[in-house]
PDB file of N, CA and C in Angstrom:
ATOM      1  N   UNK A   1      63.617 110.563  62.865  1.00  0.00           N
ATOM      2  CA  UNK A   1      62.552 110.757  63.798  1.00  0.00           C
ATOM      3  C   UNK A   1      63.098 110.602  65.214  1.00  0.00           C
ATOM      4  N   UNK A   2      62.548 111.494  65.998  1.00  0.00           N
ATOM      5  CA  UNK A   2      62.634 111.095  67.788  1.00  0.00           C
ATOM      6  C   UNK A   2      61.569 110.837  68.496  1.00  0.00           C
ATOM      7  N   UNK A   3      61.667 110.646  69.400  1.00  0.00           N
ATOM      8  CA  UNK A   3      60.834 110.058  70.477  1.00  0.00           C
ATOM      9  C   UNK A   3      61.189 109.524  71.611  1.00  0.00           C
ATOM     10  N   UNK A   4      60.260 110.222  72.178  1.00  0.00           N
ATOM     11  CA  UNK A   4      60.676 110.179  74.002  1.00  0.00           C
ATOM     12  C   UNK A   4      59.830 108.481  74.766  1.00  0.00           C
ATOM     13  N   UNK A   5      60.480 107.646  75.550  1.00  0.00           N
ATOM     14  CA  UNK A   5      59.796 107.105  75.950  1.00  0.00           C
ATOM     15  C   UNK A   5      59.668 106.688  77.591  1.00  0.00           C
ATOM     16  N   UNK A   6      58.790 106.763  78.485  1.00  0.00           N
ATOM     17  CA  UNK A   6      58.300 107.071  79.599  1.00  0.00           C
ATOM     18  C   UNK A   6      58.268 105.019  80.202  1.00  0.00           C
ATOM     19  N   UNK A   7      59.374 104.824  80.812  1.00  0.00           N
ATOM     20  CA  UNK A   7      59.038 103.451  81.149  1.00  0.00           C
ATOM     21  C   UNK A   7      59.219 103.748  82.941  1.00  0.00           C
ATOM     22  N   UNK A   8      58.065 102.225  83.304  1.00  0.00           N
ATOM     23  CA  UNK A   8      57.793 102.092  84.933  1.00  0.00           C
ATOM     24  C   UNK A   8      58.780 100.967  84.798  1.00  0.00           C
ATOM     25  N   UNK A   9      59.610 100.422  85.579  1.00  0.00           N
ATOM     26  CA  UNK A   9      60.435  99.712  85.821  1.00  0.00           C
ATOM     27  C   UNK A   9      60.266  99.085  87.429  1.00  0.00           C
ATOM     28  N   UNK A  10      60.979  97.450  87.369  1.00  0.00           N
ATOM     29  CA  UNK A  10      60.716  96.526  88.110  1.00  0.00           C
ATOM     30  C   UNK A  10      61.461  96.860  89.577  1.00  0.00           C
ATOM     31  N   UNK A  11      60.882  97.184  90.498  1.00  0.00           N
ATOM     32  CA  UNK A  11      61.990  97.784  91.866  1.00  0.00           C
ATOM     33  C   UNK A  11      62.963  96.525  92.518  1.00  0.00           C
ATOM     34  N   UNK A  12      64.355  97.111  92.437  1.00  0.00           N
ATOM     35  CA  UNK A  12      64.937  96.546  92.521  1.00  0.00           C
ATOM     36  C   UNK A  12      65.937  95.799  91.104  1.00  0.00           C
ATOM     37  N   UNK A  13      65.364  96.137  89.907  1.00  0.00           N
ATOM     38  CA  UNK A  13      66.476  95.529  89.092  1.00  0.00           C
ATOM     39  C   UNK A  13      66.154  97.197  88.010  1.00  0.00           C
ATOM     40  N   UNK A  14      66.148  98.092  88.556  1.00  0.00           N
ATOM     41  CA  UNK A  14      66.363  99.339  87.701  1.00  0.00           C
ATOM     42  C   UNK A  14      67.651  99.548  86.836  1.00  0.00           C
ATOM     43  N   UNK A  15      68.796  99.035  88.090  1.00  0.00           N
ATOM     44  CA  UNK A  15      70.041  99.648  87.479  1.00  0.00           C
ATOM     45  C   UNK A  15      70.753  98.664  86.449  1.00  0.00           C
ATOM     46  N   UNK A  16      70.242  97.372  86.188  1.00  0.00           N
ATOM     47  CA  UNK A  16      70.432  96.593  85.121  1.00  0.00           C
ATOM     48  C   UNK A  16      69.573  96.804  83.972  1.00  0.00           C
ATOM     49  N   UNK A  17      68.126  97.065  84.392  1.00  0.00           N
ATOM     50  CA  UNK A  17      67.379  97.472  83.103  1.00  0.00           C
ATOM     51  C   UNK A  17      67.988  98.663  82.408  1.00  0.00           C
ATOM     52  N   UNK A  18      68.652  99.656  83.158  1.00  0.00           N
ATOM     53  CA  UNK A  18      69.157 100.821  82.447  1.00  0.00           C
ATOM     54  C   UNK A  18      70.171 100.831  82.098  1.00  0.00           C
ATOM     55  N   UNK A  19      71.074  99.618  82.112  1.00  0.00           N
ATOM     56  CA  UNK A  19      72.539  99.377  81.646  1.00  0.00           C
ATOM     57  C   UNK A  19      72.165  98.840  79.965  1.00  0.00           C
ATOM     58  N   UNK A  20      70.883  98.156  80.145  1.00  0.00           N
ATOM     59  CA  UNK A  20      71.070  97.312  79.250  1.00  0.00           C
ATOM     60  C   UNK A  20      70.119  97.961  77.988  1.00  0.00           C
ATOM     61  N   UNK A  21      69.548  99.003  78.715  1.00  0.00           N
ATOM     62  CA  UNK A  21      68.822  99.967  77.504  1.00  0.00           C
ATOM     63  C   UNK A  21      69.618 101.065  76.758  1.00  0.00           C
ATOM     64  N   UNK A  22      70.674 101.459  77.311  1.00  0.00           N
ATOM     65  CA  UNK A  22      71.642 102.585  77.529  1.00  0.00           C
ATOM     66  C   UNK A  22      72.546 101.803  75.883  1.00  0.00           C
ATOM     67  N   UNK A  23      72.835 100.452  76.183  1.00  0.00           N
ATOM     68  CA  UNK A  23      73.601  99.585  75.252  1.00  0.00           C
ATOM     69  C   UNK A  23      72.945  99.349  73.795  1.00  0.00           C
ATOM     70  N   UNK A  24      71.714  99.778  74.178  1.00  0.00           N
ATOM     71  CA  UNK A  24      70.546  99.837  72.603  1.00  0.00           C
ATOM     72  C   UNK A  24      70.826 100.872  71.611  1.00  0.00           C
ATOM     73  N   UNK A  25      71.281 100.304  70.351  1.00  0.00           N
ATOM     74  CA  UNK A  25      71.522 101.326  69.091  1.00  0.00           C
ATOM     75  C   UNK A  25      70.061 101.675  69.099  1.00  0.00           C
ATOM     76  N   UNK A  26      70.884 103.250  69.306  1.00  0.00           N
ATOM     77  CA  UNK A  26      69.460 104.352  68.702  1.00  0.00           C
ATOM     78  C   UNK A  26      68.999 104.633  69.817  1.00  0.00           C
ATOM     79  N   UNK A  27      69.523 104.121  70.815  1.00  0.00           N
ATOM     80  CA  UNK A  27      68.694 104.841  72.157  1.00  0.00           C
ATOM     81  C   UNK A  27      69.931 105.786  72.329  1.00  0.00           C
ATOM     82  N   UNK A  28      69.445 107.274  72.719  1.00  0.00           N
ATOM     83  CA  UNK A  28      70.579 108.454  72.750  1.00  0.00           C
ATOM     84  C   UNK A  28      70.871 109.429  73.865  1.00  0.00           C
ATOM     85  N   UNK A  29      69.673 108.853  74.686  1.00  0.00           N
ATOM     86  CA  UNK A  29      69.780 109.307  75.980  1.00  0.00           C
ATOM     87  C   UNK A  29      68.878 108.743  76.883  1.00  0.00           C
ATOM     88  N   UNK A  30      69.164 108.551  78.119  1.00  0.00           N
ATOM     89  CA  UNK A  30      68.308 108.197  79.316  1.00  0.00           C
ATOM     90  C   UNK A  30      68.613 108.188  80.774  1.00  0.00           C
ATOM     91  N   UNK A  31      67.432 108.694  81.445  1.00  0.00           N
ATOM     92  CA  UNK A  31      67.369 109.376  82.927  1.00  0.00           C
ATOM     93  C   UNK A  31      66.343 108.831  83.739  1.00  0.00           C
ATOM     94  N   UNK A  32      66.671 108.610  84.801  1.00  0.00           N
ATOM     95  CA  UNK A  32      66.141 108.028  85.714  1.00  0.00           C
ATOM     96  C   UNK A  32      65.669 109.680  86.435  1.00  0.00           C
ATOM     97  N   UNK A  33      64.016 109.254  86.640  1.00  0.00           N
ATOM     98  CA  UNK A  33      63.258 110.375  86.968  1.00  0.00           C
ATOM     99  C   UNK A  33      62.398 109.646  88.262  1.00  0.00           C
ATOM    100  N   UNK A  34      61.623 110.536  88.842  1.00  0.00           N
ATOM    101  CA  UNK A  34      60.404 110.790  90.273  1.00  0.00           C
ATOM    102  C   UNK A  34      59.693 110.908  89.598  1.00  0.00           C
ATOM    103  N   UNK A  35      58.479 110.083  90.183  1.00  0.00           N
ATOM    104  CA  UNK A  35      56.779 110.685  89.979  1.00  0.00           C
ATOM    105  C   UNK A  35      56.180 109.565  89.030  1.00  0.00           C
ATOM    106  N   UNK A  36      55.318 109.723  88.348  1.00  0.00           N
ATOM    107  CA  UNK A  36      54.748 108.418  87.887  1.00  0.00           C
ATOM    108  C   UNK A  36      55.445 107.328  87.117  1.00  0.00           C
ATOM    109  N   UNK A  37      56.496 107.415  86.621  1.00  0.00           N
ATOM    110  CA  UNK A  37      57.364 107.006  85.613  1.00  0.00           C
ATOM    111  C   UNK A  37      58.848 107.068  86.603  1.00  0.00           C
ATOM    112  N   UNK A  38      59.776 105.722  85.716  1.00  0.00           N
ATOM    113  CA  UNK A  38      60.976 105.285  86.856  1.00  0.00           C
ATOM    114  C   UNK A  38      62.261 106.305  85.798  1.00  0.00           C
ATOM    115  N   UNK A  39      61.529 106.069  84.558  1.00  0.00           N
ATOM    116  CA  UNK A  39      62.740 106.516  83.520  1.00  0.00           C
ATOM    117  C   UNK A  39      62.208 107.276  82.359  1.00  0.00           C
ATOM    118  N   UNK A  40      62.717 107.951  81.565  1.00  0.00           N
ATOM    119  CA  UNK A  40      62.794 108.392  80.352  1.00  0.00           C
ATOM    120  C   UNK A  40      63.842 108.681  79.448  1.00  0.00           C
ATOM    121  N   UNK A  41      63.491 108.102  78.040  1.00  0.00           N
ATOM    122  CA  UNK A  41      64.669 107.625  77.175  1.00  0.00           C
ATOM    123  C   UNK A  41      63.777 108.619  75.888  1.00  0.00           C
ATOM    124  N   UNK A  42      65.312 108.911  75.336  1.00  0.00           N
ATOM    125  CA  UNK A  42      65.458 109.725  73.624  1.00  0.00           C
ATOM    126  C   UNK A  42      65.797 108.763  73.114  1.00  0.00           C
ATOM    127  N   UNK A  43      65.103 108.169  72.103  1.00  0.00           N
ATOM    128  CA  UNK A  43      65.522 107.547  70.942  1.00  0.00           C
ATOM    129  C   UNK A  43      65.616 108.235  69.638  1.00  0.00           C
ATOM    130  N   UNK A  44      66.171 107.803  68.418  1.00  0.00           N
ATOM    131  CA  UNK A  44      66.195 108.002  67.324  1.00  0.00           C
ATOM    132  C   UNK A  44      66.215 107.149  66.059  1.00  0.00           C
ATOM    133  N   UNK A  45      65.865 106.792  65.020  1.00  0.00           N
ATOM    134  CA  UNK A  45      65.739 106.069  63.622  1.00  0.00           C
ATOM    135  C   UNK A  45      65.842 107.354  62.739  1.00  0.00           C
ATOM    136  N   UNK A  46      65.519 106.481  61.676  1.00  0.00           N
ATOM    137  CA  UNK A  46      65.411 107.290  60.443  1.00  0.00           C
ATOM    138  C   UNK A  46      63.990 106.750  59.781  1.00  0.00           C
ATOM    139  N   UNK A  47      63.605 105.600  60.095  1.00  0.00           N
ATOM    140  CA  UNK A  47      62.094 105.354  59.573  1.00  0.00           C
ATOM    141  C   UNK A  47      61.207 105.334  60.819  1.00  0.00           C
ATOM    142  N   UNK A  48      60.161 105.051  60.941  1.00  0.00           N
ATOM    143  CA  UNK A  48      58.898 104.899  61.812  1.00  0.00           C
ATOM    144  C   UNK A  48      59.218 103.334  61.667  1.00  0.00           C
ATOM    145  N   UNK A  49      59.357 102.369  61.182  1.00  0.00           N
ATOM    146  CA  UNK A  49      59.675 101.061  61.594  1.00  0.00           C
ATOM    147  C   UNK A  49      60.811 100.921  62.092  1.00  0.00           C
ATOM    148  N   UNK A  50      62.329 101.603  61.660  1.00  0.00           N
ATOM    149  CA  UNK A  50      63.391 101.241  62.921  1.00  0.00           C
ATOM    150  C   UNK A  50      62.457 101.686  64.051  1.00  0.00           C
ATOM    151  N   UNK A  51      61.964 103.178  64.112  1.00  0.00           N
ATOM    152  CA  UNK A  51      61.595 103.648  65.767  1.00  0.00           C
ATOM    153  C   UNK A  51      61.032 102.166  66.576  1.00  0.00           C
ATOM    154  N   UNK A  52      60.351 101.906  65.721  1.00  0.00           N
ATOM    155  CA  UNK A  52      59.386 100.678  66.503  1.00  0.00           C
ATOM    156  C   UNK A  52      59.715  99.482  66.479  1.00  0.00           C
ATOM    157  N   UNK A  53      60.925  99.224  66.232  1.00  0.00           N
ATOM    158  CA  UNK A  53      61.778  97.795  66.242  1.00  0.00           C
ATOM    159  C   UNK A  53      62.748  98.482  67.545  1.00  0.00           C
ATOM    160  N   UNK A  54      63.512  99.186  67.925  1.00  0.00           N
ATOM    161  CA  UNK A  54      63.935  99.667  68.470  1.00  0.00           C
ATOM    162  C   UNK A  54      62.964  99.935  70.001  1.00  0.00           C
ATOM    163  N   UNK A  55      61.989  99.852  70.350  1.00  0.00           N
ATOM    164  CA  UNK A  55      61.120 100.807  71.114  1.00  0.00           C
ATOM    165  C   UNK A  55      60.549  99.085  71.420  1.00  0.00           C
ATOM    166  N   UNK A  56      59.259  98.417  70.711  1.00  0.00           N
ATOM    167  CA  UNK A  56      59.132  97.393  70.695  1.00  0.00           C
ATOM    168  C   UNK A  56      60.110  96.128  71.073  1.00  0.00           C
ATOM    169  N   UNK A  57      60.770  96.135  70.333  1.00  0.00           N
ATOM    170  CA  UNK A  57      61.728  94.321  70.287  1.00  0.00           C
ATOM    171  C   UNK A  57      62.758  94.692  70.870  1.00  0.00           C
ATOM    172  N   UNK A  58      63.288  96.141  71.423  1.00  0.00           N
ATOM    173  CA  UNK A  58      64.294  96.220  72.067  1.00  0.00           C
ATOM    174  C   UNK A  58      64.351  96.703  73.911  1.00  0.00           C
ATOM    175  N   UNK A  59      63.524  97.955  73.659  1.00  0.00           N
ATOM    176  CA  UNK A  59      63.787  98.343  74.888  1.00  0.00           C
ATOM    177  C   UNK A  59      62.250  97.724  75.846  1.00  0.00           C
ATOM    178  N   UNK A  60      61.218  97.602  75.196  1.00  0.00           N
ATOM    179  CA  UNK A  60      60.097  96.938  76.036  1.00  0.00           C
ATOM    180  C   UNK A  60      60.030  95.588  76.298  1.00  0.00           C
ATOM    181  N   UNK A  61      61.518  94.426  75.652  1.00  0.00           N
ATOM    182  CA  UNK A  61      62.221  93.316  75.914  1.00  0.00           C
ATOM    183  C   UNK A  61      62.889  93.403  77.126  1.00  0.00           C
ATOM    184  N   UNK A  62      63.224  94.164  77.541  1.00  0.00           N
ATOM    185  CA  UNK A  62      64.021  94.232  78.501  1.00  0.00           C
ATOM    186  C   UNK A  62      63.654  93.955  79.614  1.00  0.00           C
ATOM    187  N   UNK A  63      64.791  93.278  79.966  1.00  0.00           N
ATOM    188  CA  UNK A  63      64.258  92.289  81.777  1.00  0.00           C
ATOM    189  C   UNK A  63      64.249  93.489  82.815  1.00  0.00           C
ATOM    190  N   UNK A  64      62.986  93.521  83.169  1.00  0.00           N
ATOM    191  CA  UNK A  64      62.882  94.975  84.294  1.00  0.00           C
ATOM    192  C   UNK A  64      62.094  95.831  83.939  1.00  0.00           C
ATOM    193  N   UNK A  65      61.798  95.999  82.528  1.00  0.00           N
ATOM    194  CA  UNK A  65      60.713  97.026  81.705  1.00  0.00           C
ATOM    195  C   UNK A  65      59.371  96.461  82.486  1.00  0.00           C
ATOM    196  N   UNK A  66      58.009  97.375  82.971  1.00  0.00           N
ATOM    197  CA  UNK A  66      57.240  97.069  82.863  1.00  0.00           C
ATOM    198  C   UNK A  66      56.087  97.390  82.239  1.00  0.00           C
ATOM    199  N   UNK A  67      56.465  98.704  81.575  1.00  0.00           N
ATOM    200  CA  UNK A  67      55.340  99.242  80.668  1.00  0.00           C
ATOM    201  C   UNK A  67      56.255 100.823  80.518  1.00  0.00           C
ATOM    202  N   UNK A  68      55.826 100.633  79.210  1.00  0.00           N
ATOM    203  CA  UNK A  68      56.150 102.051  78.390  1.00  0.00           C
ATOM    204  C   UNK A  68      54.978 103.070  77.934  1.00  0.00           C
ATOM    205  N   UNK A  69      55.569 104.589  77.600  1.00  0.00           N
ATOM    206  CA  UNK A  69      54.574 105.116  77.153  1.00  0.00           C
ATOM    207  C   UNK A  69      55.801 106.309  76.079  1.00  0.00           C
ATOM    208  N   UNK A  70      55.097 105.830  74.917  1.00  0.00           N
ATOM    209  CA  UNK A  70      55.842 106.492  73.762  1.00  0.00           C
ATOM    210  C   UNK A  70      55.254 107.775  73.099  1.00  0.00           C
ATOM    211  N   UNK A  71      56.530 108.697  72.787  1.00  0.00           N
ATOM    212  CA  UNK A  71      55.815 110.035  72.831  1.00  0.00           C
ATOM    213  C   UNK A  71      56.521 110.293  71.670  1.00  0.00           C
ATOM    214  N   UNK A  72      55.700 110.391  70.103  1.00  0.00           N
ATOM    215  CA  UNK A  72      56.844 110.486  69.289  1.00  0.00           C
ATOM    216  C   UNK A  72      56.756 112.297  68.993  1.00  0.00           C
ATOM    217  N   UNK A  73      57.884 112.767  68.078  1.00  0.00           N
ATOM    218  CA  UNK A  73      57.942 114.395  68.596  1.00  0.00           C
ATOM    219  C   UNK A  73      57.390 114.457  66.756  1.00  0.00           C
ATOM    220  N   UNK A  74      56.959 115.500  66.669  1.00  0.00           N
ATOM    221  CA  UNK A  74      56.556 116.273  65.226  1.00  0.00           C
ATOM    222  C   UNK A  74      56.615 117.554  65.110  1.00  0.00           C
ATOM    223  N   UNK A  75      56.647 117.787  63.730  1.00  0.00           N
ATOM    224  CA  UNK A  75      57.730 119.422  63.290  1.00  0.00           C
ATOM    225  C   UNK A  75      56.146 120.108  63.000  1.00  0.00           C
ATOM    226  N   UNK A  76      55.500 120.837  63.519  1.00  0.00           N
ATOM    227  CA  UNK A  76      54.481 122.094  63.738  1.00  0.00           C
ATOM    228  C   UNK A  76      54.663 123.133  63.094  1.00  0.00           C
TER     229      UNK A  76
END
């Protein structure tokens, strides 16, 4: 499974929050973006509970995270 996730981050400690999300198994990409949101990250698992151990206990732990918004993707 993937999924995109949309985090606002703490001004001023961005570039440590994104060192230290970047270092998260299963996170596979991430960009620092403009406009309502500071960042957006590709993750990946293989179950719907890694996604959310990963997403949850990992990257919304993070010193500097202040809120996420998770976008998981599905096959149409």
């Amino acid at each position: 499974m993937k999924t995109f996730v949309l985090c606002k981050l703490t001004p001023g400690r961005e570039q440590n929050a994104v060192a230290a999300i970047r270092a998260i198994d299963g996170v596979k990409e991430v960009y620092m973006v403009f406009g309502g949101w500071d960042m957006i990250l590709a993750a990946e698992a293989d179950t719907m509970d890694k996604l959310s151990n990963v997403i949850v206990s990992r990257v919304r732990a993070t010193a500097g995270v202040i809120a996420t918004e998770t976008l998981v993707t599905t096959n149409l």
